[in-house]
N, C-alpha and C. Protein backbone atom coordinates (compact mmCIF):
# COMPACT_ATOMS: atom_id res chain seq x y z
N UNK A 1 67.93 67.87 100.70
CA UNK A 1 68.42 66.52 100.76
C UNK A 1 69.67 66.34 99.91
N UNK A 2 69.74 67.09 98.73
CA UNK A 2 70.83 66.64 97.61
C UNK A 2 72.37 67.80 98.21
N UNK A 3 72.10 69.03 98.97
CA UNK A 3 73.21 69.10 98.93
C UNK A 3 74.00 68.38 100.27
N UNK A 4 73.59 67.61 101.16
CA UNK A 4 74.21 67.27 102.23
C UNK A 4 75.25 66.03 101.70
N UNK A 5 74.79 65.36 101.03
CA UNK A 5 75.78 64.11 100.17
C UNK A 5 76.92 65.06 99.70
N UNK A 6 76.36 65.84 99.06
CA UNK A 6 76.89 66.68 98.02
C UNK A 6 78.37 67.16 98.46
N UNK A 7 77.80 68.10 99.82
CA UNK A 7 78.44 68.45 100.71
C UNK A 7 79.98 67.60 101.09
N UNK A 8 79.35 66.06 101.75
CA UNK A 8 79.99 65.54 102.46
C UNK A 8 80.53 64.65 101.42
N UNK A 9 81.23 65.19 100.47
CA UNK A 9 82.28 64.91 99.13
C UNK A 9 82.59 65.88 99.11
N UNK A 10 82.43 67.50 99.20
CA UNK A 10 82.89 68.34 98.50
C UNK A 10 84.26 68.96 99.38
N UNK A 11 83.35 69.29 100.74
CA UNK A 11 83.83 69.55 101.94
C UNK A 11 85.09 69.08 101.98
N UNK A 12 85.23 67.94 102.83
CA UNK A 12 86.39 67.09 102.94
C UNK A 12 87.27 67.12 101.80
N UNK A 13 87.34 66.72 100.84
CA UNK A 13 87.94 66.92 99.34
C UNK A 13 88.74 67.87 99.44
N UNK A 14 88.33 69.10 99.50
CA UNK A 14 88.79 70.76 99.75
C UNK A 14 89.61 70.81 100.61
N UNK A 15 88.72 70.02 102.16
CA UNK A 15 89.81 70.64 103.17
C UNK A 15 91.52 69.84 102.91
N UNK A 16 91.40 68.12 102.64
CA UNK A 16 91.84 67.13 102.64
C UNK A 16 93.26 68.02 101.60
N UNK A 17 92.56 68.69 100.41
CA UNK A 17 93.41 68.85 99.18
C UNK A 17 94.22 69.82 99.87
N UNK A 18 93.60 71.12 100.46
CA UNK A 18 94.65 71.81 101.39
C UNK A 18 95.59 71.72 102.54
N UNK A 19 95.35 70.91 103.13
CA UNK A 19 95.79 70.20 104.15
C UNK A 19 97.19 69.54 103.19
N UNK A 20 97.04 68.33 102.40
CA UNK A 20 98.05 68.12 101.77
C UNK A 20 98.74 69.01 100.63
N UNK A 21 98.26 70.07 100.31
CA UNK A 21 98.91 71.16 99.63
C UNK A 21 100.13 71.82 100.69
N UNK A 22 99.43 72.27 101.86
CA UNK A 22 100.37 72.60 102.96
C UNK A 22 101.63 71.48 103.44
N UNK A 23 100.97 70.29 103.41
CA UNK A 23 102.45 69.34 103.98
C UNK A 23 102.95 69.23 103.15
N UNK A 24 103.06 69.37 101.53
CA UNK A 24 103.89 69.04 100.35
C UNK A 24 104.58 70.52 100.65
N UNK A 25 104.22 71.22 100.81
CA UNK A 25 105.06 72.86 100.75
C UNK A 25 106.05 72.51 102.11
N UNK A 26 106.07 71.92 103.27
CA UNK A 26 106.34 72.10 104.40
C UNK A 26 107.40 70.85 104.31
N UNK A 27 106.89 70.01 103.67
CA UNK A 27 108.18 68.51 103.34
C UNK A 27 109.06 69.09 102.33
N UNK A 28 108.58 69.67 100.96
CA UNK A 28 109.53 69.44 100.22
C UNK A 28 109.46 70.63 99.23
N UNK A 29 109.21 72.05 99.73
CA UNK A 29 109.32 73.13 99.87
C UNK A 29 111.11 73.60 99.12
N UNK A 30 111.48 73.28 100.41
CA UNK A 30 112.87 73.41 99.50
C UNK A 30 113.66 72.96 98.41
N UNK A 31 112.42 72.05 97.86
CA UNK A 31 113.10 70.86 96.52
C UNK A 31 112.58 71.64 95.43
N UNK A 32 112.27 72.78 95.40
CA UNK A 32 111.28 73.74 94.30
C UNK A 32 112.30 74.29 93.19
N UNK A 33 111.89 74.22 92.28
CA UNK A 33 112.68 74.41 91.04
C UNK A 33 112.25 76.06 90.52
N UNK A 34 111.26 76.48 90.55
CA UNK A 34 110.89 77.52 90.91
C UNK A 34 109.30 77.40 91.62
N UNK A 35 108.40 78.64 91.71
CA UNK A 35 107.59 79.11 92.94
C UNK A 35 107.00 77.70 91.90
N UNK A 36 106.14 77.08 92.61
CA UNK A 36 105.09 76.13 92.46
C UNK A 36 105.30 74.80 91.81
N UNK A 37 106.69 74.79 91.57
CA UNK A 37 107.53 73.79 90.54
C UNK A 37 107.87 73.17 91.42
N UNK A 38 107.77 71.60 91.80
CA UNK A 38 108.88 71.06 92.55
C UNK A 38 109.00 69.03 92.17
N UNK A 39 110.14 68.78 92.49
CA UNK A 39 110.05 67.30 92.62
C UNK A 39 108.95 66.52 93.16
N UNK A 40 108.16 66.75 93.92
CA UNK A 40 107.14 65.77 94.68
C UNK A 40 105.92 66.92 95.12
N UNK A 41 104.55 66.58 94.07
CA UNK A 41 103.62 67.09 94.43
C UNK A 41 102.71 66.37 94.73
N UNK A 42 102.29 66.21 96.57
CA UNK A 42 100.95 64.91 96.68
C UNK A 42 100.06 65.07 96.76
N UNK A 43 99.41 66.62 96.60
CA UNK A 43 97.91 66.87 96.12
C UNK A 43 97.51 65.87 94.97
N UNK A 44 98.37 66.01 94.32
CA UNK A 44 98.39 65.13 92.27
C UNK A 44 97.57 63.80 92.71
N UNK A 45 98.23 63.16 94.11
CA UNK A 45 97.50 62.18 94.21
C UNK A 45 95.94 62.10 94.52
N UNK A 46 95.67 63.46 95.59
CA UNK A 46 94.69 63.02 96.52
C UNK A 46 93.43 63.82 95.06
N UNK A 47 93.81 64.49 93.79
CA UNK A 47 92.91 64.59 92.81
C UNK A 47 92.76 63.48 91.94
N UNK A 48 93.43 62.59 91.91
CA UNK A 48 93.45 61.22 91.62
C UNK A 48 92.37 60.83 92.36
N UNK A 49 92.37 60.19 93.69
CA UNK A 49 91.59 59.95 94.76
C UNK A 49 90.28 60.44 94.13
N UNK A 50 90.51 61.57 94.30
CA UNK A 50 88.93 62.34 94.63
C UNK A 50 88.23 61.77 93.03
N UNK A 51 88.99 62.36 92.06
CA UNK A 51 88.10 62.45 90.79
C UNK A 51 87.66 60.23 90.61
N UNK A 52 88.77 59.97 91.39
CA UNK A 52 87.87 58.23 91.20
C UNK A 52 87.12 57.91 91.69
N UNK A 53 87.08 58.86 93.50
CA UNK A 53 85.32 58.11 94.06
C UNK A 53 84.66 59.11 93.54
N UNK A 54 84.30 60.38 93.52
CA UNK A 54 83.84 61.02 93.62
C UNK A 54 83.53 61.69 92.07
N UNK A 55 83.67 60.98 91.43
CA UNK A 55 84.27 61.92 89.41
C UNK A 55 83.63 63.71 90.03
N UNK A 56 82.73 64.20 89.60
CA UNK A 56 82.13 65.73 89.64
C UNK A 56 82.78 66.03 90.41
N UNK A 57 81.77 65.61 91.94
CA UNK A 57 81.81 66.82 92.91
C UNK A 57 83.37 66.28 93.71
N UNK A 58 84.23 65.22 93.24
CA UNK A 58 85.34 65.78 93.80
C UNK A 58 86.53 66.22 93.04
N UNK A 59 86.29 66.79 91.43
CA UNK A 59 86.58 68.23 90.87
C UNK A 59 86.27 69.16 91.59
N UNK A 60 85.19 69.55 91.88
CA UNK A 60 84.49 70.58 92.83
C UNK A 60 85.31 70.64 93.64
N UNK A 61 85.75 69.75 95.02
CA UNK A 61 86.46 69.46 96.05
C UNK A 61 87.91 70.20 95.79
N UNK A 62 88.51 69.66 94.64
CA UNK A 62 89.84 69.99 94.30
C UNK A 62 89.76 72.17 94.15
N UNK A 63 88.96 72.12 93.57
CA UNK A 63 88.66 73.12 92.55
C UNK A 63 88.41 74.64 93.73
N UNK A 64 87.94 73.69 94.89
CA UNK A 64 87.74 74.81 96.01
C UNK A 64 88.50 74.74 96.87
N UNK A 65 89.83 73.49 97.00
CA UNK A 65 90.69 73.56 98.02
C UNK A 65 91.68 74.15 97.12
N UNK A 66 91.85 74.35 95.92
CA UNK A 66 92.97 75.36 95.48
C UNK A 66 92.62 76.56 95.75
N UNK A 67 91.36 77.36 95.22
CA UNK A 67 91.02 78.40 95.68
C UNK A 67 91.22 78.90 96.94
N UNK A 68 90.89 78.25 97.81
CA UNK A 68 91.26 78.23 99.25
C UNK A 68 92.81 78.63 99.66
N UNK A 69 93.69 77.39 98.97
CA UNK A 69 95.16 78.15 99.08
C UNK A 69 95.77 79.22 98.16
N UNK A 70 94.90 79.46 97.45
CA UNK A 70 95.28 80.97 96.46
C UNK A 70 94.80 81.92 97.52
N UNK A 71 93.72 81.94 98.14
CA UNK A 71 93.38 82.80 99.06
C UNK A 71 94.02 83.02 100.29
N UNK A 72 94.48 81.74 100.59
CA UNK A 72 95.04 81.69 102.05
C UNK A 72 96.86 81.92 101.93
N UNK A 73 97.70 81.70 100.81
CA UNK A 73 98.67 81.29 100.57
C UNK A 73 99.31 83.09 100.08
N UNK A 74 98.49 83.32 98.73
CA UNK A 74 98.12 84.22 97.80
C UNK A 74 99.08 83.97 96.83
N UNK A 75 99.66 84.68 95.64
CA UNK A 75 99.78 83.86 94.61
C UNK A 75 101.20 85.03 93.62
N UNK A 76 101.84 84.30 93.40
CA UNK A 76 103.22 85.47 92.41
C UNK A 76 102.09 85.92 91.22
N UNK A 77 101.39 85.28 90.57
CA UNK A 77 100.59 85.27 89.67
C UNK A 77 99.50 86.13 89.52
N UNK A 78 99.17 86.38 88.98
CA UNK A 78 97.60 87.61 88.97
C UNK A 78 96.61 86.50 89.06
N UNK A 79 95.71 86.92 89.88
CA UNK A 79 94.32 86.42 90.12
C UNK A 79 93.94 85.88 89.02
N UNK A 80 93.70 85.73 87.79
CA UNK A 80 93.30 84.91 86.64
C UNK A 80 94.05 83.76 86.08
N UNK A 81 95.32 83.76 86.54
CA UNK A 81 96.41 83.32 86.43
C UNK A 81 95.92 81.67 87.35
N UNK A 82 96.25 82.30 88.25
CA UNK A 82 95.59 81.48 89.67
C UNK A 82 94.18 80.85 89.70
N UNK A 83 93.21 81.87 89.74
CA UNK A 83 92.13 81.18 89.42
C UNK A 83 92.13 80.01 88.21
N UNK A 84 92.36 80.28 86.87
CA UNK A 84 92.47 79.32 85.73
C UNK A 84 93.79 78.01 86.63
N UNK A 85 94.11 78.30 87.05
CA UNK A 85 95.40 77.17 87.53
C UNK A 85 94.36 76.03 88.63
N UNK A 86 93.47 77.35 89.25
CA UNK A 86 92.87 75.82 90.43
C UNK A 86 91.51 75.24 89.53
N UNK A 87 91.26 76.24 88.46
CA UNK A 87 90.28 75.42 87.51
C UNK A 87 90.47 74.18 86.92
N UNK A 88 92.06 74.09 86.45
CA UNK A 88 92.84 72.90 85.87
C UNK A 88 92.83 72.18 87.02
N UNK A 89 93.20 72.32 88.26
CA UNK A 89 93.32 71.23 89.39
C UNK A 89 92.33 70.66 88.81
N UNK A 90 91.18 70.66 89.32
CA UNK A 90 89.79 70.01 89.37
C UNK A 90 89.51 69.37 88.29
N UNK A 91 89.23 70.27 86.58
CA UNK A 91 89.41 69.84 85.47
C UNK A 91 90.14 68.40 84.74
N UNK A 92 91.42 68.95 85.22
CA UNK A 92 92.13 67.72 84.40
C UNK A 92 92.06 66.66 84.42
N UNK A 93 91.92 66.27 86.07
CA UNK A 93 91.97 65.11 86.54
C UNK A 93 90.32 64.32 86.07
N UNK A 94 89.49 65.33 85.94
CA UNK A 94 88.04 64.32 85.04
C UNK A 94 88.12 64.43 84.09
N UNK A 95 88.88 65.25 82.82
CA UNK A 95 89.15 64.84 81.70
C UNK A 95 90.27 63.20 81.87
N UNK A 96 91.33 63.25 82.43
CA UNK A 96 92.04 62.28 82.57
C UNK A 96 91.04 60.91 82.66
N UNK A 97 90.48 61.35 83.37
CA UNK A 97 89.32 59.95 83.91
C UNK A 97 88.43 59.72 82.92
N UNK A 98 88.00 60.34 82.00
CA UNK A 98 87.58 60.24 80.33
C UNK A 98 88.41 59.37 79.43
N UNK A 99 89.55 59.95 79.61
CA UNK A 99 90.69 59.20 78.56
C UNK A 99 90.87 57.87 78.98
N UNK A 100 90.89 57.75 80.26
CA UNK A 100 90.98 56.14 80.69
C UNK A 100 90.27 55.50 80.52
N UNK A 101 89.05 55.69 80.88
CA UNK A 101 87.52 54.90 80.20
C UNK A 101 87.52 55.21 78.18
N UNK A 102 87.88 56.25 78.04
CA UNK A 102 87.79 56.01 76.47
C UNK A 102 88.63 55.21 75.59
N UNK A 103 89.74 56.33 76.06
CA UNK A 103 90.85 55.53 74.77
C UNK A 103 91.77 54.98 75.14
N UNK A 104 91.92 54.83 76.34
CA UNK A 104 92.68 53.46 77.75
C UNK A 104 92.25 52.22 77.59
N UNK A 105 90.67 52.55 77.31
CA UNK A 105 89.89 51.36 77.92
C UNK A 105 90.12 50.75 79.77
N UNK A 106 90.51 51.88 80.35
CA UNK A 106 90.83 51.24 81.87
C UNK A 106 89.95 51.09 82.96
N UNK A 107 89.66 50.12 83.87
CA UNK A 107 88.90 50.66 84.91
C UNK A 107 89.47 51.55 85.60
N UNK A 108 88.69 51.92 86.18
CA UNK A 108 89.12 53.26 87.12
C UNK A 108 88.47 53.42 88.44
N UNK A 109 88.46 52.43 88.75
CA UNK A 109 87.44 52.01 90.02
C UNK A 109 88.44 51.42 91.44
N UNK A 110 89.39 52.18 92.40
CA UNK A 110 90.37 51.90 93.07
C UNK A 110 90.31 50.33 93.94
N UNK A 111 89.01 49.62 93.61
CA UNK A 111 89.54 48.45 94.45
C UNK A 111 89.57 47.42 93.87
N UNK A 112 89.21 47.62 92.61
CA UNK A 112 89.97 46.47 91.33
C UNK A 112 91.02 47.03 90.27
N UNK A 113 91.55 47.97 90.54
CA UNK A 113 93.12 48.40 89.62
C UNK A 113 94.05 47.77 90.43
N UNK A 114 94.61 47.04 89.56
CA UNK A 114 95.89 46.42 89.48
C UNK A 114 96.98 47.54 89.63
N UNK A 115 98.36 47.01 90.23
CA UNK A 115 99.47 48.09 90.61
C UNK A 115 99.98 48.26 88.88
N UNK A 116 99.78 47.84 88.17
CA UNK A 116 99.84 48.24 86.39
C UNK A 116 99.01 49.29 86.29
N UNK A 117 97.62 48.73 86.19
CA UNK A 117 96.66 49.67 86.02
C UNK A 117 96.79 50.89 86.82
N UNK A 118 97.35 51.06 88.18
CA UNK A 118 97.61 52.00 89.06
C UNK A 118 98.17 52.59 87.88
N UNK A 119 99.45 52.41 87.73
CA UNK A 119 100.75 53.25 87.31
C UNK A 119 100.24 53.65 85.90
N UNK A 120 99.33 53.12 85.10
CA UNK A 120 99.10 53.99 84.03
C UNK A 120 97.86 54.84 84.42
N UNK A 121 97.13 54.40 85.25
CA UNK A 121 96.20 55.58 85.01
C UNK A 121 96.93 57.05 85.61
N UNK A 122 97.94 57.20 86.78
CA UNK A 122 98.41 58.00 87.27
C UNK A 122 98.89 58.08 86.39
N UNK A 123 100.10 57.62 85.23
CA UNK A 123 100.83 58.40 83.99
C UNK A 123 99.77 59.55 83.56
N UNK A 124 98.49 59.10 83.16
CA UNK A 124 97.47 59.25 81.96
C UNK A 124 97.07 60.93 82.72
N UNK A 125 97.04 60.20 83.88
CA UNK A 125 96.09 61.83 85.21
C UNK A 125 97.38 62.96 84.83
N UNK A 126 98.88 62.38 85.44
CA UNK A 126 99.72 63.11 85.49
C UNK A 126 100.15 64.03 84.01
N UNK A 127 99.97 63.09 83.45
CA UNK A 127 100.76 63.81 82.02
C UNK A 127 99.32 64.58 81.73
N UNK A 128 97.91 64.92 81.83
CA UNK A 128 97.48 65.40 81.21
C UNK A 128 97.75 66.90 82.14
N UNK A 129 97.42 67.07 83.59
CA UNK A 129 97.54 67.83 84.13
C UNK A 129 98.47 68.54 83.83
N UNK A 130 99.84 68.15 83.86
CA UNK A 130 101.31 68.64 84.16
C UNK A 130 101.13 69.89 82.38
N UNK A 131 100.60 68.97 81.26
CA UNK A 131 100.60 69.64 80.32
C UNK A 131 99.77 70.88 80.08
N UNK A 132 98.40 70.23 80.69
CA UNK A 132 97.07 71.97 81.11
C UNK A 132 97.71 72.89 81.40
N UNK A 133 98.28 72.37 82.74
CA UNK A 133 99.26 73.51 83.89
C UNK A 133 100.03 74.12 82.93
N UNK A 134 100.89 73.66 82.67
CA UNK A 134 102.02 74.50 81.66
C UNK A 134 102.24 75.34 80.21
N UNK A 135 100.85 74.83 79.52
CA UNK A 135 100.12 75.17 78.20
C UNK A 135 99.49 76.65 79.43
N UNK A 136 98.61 76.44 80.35
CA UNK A 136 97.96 77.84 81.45
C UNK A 136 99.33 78.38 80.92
N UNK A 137 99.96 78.64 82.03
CA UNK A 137 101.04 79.12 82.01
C UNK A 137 101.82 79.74 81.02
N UNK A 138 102.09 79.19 80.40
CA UNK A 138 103.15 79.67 78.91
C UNK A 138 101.98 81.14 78.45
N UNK A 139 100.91 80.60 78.14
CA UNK A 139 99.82 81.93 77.45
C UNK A 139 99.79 82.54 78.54
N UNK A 140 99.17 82.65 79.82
CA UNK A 140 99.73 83.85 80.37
C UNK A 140 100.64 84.16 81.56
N UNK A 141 101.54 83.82 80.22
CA UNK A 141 102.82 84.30 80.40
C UNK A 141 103.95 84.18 81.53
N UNK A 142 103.43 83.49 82.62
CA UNK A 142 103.88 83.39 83.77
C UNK A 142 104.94 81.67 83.82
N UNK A 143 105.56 81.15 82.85
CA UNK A 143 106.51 79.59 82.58
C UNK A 143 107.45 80.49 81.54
N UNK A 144 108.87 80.36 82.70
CA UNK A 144 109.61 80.75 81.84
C UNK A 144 110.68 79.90 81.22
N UNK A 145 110.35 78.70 81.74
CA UNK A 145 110.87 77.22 81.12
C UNK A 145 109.90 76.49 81.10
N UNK A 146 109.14 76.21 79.86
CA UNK A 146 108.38 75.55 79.51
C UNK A 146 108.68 74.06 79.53
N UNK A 147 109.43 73.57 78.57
CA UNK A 147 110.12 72.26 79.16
C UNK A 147 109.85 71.95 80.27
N UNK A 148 111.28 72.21 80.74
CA UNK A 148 111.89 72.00 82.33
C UNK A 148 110.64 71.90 82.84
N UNK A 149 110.31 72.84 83.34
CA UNK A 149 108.84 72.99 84.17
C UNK A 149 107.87 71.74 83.80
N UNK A 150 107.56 71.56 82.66
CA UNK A 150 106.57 70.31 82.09
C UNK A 150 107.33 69.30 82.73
N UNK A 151 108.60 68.83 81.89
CA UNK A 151 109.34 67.61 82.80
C UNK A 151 109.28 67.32 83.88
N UNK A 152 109.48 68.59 85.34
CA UNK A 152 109.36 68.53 86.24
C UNK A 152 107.88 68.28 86.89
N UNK A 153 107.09 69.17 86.21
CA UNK A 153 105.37 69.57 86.74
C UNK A 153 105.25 67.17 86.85
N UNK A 154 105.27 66.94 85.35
CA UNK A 154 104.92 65.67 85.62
C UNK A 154 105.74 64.65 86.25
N UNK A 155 107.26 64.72 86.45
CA UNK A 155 107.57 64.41 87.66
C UNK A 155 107.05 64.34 88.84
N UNK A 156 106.71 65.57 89.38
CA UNK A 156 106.64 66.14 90.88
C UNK A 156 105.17 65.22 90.87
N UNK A 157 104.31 65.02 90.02
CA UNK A 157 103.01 65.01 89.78
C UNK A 157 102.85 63.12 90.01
N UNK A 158 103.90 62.70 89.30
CA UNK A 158 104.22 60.92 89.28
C UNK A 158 104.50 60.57 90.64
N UNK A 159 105.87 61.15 91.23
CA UNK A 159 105.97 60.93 92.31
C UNK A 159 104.81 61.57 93.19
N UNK A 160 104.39 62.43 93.53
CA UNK A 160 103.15 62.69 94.60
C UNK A 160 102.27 61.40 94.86
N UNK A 161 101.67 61.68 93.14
CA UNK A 161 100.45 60.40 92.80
C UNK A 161 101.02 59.67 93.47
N UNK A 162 102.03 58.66 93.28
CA UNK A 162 102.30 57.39 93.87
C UNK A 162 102.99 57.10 94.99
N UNK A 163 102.96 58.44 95.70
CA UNK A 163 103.13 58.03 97.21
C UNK A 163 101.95 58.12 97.81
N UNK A 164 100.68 59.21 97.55
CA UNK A 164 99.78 59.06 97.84
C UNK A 164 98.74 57.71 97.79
N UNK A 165 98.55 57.44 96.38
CA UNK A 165 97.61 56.20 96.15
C UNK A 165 98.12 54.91 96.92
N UNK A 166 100.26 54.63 96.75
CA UNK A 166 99.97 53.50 97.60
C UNK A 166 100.33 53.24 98.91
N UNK A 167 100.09 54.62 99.37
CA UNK A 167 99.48 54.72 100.65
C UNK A 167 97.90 54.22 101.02
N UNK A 168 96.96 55.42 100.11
CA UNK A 168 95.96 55.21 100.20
C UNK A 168 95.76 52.94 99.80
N UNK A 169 96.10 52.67 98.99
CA UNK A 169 95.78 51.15 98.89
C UNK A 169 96.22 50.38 99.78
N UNK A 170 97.52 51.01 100.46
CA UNK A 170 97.72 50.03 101.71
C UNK A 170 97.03 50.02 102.73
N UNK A 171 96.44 51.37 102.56
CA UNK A 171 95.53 51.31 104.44
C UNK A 171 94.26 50.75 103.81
N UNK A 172 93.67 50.52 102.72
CA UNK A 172 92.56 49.97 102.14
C UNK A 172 92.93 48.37 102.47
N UNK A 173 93.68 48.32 102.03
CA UNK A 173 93.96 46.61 102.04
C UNK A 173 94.37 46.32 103.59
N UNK A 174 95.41 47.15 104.43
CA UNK A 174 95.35 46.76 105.45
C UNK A 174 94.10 46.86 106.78
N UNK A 175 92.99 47.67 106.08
CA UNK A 175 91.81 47.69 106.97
C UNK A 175 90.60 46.81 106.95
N UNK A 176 91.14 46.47 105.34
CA UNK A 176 90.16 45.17 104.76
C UNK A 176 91.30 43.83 105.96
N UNK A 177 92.22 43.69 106.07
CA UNK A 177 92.62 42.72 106.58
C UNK A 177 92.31 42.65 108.35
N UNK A 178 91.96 43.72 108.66
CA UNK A 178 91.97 43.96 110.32
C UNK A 178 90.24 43.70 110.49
N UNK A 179 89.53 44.35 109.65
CA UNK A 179 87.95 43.86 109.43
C UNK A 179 87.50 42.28 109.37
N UNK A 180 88.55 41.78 108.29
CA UNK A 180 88.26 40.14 108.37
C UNK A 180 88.88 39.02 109.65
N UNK A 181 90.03 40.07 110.10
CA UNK A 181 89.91 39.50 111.57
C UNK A 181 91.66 38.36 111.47
């Protein structure tokens, strides 16, 4: 009984995260500063997404649709490299979701955040990730602009988030408006 719920969060999550891993490579692919570095990353958002309905199992979700494109993609990086990188996918974004409920004090519940509350909790998601990622990185050894790369990682990571979410809030609000008729 418990893993079919389970499932039908984890599943989707994964496929959803790869799916938009692939159209961010395929849109804006050529905007890459180096391999995995770029101006606009909109996975950033849809682990946003996931870790707010879903907190656990859509870490899990994230955590197995990176794996998935390390497998399917394969990677400049050594397998530990990679692996620890899709661990942070999943990771950060529920530590992030800690910090907002702790020392934010924010809700984090997508159909009462305010477009304020939006934009800081995505700061809070983005900047923690962008920094995991790049702290990974630097130790082994694979960021050879630490900076830059950080600047950019949470760039690419701001903009994604917030094309994703207010997307995602417009079709929320515009389906809530087609429902009430």
């Amino acid at each position: 009984m418990f893993f079919r719920p389970v499932a039908l969060m984890v599943a989707p999550t994964a496929l959803v995260y790869a799916a938009l891993y692939v159209l961010n490579d395929y849109l804006f692919g050529s905007l890459w500063f180096s391999p995995g570095v770029g101006w606009v990353f909109l996975p950033n958002g849809l682990r946003l997404i996931a870790i707010l309905l879903f907190e656990e199992w859509g870490a899990l979700g994230i955590i197995v649709g990176s794996l998935a494109m390390v497998g399917v993609q394969g990677s400049e990086a050594d397998s530990g490299t990679a692996i620890g990188a899709a661990l942070i996918n999943g990771l950060a974004p529920l530590a992030a979701r800690q910090v907002c409920l702790g020392l934010a004090q924010l809700d984090v519940h997508l159909q009462t955040l305010t477009a304020t509350g939006l934009l800081r909790v995505t700061l809070i998601f983005s900047s923690l990730s962008a920094a995991l990622h790049q702290c990974w990185f630097a130790w082994r050894g694979s960021s050879e602009h630490f900076f830059a790369q950080l600047l950019l990682t949470l760039t690419a990571n701001m903009v994604g988030a917030m094309l994703v979410l207010y997307t995602f809030k417009f079709v929320l609000h515009f389906s809530e408006r087609l429902r009430k008729g």
